[in-house]
Protein backbone atom coordinates (compact mmCIF):
# COMPACT_ATOMS: atom_id res chain seq x y z
CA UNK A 1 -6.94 27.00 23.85
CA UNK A 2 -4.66 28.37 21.94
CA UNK A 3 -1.60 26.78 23.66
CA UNK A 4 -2.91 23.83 23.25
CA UNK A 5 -3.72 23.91 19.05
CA UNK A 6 0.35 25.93 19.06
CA UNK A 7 1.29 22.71 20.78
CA UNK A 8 -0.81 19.98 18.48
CA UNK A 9 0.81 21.65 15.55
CA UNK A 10 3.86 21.49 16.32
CA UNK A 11 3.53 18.07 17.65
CA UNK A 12 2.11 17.00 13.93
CA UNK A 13 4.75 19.35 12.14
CA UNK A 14 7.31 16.59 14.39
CA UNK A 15 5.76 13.53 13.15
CA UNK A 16 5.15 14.58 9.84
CA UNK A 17 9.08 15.52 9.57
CA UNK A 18 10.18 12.27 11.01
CA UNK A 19 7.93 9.99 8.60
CA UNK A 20 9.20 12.23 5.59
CA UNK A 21 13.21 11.69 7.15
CA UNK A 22 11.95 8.49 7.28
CA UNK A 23 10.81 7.69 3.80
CA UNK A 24 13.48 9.56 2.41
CA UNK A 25 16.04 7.85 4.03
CA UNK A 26 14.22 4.43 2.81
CA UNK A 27 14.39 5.50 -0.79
CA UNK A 28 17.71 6.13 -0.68
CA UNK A 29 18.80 3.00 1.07
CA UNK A 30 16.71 1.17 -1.84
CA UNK A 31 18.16 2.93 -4.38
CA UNK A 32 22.18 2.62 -2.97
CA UNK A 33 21.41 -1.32 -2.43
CA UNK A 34 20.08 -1.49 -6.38
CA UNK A 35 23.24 0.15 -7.67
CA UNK A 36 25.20 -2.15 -5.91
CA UNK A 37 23.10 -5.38 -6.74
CA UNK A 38 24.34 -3.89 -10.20
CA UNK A 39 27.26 -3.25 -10.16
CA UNK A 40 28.58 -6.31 -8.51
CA UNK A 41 25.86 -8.83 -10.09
CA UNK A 42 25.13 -7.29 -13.64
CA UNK A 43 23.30 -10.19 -15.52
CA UNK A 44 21.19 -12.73 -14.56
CA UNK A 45 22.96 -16.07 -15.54
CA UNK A 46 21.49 -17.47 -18.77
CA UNK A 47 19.36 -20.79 -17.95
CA UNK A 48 18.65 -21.32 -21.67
CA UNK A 49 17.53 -24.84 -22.36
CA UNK A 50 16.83 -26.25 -18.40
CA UNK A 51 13.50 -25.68 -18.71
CA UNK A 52 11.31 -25.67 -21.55
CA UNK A 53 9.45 -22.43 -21.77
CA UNK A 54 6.56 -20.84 -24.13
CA UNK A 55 7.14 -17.46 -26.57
CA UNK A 56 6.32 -15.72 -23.60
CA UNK A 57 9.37 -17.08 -21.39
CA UNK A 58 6.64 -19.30 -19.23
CA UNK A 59 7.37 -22.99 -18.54
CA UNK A 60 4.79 -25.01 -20.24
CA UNK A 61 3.83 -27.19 -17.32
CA UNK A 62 3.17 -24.25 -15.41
CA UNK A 63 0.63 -23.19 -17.60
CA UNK A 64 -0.91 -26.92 -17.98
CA UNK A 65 -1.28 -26.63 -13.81
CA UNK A 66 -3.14 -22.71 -14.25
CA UNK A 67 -5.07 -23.89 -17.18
CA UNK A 68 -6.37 -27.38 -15.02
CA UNK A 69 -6.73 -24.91 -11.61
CA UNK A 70 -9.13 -23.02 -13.47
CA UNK A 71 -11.10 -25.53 -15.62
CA UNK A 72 -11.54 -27.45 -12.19
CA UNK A 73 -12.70 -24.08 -10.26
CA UNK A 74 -15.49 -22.72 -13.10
CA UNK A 75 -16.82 -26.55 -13.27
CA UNK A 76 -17.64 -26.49 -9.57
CA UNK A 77 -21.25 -26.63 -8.80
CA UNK A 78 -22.08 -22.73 -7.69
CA UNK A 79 -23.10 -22.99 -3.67
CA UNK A 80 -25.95 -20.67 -2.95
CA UNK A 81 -25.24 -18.28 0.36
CA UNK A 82 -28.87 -17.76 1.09
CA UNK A 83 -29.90 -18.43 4.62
């Protein structure tokens, strides 16, 4: 019995290490690939005046099409889902 726990441990000490190599080496591929992104693109280009937009940098139609989506969806009749 106790062979067999020594050997589930060490089996979940293994795949435990891998994921953690694993996540590691994620965040540091994330993090290399977002210095680069800024270093070689450093500012968004500047779109002022293509669209127009509210104070809070949100096109105006966009917010016409939410506003209608939602007016439409609480005016619905409520179904009942009783059997």
């Amino acid at each position: 019995m106790t062979e067999q726990m020594s050997k589930g441990i060490e089996l979940m000490l293994a795949g435990m290490g891998i994921v953690f190599l694993f996540l590691t080496m994620l965040v540091l591929a994330i993090n290399i690939m977002s210095s680069l992104i800024q270093r070689f693109f450093p500012e968004a280009p500047n779109l002022v005046g293509t669209v127009t937009t509210s104070s809070s940098g949100i096109d105006k139609n966009i917010i016409a099409a939410i506003t209608a989506a939602v007016h439409q969806h609480r005016s619905k009749p409520k179904k009942s889902t009783h059997y």
